[in-house]
N, C-alpha and C. Protein backbone atom coordinates (compact mmCIF):
# COMPACT_ATOMS: atom_id res chain seq x y z
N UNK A 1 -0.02 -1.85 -5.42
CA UNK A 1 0.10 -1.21 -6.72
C UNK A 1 -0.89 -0.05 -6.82
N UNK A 2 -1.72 -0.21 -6.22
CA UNK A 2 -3.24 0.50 -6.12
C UNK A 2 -2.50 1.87 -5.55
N UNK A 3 -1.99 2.22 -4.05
CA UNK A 3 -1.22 3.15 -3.64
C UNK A 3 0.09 3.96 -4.90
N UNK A 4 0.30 2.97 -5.21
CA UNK A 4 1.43 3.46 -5.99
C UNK A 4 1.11 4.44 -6.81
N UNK A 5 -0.12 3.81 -7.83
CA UNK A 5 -0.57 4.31 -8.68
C UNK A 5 -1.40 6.12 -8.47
N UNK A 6 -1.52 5.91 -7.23
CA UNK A 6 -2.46 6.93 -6.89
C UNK A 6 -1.56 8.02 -6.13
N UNK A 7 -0.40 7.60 -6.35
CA UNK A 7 0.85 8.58 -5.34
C UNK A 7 0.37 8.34 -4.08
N UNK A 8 0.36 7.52 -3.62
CA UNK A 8 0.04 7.40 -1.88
C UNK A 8 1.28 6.81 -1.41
N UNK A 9 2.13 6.00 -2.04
CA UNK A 9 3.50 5.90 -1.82
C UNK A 9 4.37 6.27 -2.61
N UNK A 10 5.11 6.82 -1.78
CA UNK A 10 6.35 7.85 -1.97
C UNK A 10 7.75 6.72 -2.84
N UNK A 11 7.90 7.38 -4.25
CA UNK A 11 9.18 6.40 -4.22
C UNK A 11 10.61 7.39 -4.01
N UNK A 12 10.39 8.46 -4.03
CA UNK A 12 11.21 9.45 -3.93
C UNK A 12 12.79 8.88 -2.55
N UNK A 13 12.25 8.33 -1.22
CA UNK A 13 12.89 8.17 -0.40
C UNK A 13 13.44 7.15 -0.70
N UNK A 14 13.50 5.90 -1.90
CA UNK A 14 14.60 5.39 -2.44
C UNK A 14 15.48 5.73 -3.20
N UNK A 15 14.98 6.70 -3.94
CA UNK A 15 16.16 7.98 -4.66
C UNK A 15 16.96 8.20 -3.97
N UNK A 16 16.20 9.05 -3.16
CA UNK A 16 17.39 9.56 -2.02
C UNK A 16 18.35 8.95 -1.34
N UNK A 17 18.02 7.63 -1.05
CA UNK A 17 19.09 6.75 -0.42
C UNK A 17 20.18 6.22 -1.26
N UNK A 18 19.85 6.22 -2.87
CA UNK A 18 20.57 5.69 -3.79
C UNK A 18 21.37 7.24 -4.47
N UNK A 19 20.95 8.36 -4.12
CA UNK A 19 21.55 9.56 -3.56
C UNK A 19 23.09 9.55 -3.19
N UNK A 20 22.73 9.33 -1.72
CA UNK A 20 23.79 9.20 -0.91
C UNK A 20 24.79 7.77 -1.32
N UNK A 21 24.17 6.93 -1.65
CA UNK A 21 25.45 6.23 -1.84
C UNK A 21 26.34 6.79 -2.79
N UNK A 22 25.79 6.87 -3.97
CA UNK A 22 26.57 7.78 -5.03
C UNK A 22 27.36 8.45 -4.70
N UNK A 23 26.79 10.00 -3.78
CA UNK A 23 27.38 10.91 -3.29
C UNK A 23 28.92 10.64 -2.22
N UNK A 24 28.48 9.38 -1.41
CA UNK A 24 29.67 8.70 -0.77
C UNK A 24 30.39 8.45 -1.82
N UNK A 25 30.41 7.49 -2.48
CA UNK A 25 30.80 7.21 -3.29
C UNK A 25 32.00 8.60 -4.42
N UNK A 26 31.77 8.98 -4.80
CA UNK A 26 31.95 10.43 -5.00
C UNK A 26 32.85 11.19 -3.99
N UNK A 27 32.53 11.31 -3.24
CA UNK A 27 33.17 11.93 -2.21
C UNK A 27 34.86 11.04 -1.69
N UNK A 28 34.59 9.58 -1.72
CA UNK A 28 35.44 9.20 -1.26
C UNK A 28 36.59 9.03 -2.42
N UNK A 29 35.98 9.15 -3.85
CA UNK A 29 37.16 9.03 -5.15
C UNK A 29 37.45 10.37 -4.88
N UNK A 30 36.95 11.45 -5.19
CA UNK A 30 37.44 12.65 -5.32
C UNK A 30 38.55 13.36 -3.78
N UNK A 31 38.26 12.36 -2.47
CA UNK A 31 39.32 12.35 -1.57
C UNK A 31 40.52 11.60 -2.14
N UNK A 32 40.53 10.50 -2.47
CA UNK A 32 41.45 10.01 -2.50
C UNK A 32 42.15 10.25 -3.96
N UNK A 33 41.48 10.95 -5.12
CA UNK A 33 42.45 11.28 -5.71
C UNK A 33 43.31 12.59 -5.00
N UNK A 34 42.23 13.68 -4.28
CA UNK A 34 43.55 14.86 -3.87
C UNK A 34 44.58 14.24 -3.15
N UNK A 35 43.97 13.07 -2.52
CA UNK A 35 45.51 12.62 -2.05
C UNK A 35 46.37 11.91 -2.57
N UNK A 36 46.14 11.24 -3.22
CA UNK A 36 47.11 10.99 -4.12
C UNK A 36 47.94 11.51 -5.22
N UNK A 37 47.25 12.73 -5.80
CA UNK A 37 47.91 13.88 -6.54
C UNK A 37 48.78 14.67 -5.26
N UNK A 38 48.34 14.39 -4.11
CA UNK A 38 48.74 15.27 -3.43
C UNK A 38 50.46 14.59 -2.74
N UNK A 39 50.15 13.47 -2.79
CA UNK A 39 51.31 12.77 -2.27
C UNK A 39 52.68 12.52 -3.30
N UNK A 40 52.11 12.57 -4.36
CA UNK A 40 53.16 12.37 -5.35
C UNK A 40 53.56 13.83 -6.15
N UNK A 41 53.09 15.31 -5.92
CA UNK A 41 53.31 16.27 -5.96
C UNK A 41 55.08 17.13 -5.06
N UNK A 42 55.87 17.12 -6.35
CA UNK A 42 57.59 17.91 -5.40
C UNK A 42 57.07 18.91 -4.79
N UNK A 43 55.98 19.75 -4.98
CA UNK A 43 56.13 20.89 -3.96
C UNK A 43 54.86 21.51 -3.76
N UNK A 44 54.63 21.91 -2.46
CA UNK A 44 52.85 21.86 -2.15
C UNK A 44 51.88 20.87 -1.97
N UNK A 45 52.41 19.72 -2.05
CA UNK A 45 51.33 18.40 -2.14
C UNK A 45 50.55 18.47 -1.10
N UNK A 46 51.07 19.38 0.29
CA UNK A 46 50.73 18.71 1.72
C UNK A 46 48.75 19.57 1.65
N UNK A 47 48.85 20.54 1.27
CA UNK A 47 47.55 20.97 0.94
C UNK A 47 46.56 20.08 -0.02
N UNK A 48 47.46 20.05 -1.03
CA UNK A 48 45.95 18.64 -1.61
C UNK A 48 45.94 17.55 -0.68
N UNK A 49 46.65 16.89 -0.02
CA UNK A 49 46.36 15.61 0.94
C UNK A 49 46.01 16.22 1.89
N UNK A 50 45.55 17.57 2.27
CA UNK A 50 44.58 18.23 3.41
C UNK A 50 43.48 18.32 2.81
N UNK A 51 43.14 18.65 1.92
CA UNK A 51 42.10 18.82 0.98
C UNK A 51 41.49 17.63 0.60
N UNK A 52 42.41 16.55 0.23
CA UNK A 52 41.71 15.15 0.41
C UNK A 52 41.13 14.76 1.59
N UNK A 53 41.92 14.37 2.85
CA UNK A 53 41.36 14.45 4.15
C UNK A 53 39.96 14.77 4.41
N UNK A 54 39.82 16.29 4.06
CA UNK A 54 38.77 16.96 4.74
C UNK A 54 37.91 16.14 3.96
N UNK A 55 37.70 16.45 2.44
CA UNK A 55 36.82 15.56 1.19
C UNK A 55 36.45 14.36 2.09
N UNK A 56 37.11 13.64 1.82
CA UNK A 56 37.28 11.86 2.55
C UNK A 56 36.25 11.99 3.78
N UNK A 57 36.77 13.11 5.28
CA UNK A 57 35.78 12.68 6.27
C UNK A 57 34.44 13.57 6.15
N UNK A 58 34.54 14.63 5.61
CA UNK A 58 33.39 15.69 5.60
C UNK A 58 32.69 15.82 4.85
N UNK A 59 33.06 15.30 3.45
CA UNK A 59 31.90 15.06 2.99
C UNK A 59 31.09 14.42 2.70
N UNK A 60 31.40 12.39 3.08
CA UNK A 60 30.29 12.26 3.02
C UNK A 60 29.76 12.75 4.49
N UNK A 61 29.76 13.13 5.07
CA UNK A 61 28.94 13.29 6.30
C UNK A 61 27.95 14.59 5.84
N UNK A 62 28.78 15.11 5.55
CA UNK A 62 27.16 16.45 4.76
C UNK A 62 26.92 15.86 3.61
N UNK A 63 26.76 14.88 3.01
CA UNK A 63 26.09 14.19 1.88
C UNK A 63 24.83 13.89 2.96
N UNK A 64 25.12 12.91 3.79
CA UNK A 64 24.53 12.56 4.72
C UNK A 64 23.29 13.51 5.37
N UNK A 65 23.99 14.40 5.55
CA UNK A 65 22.65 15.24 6.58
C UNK A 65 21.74 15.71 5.67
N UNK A 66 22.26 15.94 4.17
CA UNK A 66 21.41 16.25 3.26
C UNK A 66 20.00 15.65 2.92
N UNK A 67 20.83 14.57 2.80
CA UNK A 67 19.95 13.25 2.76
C UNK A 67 19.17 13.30 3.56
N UNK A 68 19.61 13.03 5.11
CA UNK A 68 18.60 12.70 6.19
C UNK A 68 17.48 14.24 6.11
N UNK A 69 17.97 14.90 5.72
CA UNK A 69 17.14 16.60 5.47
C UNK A 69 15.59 16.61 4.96
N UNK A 70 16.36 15.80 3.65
CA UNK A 70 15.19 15.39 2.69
C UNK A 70 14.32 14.26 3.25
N UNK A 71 14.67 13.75 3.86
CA UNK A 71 14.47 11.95 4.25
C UNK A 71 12.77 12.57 5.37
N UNK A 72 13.28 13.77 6.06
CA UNK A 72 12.49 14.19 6.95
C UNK A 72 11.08 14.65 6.63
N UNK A 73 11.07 15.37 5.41
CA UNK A 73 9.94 15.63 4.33
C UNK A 73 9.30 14.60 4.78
N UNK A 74 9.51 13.41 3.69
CA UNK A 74 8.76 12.50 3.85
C UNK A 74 8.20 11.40 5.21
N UNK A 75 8.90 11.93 5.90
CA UNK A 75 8.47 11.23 7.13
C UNK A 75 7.49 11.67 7.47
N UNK A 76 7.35 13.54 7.70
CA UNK A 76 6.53 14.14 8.37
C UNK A 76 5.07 13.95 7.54
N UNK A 77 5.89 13.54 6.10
CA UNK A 77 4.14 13.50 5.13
C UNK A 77 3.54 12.52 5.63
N UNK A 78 4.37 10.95 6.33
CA UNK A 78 3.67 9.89 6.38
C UNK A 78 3.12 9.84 7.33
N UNK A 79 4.03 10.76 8.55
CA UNK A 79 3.08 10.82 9.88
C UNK A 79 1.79 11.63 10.18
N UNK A 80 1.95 12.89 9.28
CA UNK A 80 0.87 13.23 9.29
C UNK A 80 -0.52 12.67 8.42
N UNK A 81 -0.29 11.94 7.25
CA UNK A 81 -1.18 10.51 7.10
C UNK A 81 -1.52 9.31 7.99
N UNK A 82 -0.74 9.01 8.78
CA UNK A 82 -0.95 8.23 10.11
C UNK A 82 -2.28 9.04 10.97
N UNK A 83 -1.92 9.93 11.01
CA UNK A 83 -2.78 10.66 11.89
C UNK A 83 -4.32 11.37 11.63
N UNK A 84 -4.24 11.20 10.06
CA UNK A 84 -5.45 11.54 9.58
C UNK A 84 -6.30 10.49 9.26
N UNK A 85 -5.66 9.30 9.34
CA UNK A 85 -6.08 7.94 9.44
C UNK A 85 -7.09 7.65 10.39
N UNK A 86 -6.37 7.65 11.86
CA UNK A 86 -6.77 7.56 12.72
C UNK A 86 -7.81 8.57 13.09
N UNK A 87 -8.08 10.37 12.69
CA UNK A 87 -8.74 10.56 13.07
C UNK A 87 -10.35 10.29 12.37
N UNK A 88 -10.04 10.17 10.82
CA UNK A 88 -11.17 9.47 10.08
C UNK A 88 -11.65 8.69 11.12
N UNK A 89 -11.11 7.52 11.58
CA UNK A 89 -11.71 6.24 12.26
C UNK A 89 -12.58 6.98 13.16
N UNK A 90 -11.95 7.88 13.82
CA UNK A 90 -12.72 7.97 15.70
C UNK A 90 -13.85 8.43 15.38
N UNK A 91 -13.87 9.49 13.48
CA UNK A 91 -14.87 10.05 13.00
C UNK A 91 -16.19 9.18 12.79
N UNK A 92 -15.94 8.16 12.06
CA UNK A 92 -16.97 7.10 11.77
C UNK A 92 -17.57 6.67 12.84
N UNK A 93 -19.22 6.49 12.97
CA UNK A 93 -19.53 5.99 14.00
C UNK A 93 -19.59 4.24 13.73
N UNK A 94 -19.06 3.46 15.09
CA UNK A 94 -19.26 2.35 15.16
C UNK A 94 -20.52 1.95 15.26
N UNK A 95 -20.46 0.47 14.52
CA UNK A 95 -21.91 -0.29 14.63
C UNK A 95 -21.64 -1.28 15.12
């Protein structure tokens, strides 16, 4: 709680993961309605059920990289706290 309080842990990278589900989420209604407007459409439908398609596989996958984009931020913050960790220590002299 102590970290928390002091921003030393990040809650941001559960956002983000609850992000992407959404965004899947999202992505896969808004595919499957073009296709289904698209399938029951007399003339031209075949473009909205292309348009669904693409929706359906492509986007969540760039939901995804987005995510992992952001996801990277925080990694690099934690590793480079890992590392300032460690060099404190080597700093301190042992007794």
């Amino acid at each position: 709680m102590k970290d928390f309080m002091a921003f030393r842990t990040m809650l941001t990278p559960i956002i983000i993961q609850m992000i992407f589900w959404i965004g899947l989420a999202v992505c896969v209604a808004i595919g499957l309605i073009y296709i289904i407007t698209g399938a029951t459409a007399q003339y031209g439908g075949s473009a909205n059920v292309l348009k669904g398609l693409a929706i359906l596989i492509l986007g969540p996958l760039a939901v995804r990289i987005y995510c992992e984009i952001l996801i990277i931020f925080f990694r690099i913050n934690e590793t480079l706290t890992e590392i300032k960790h460690v060099l404190e220590e080597r700093r301190t002299p042992q007794l």
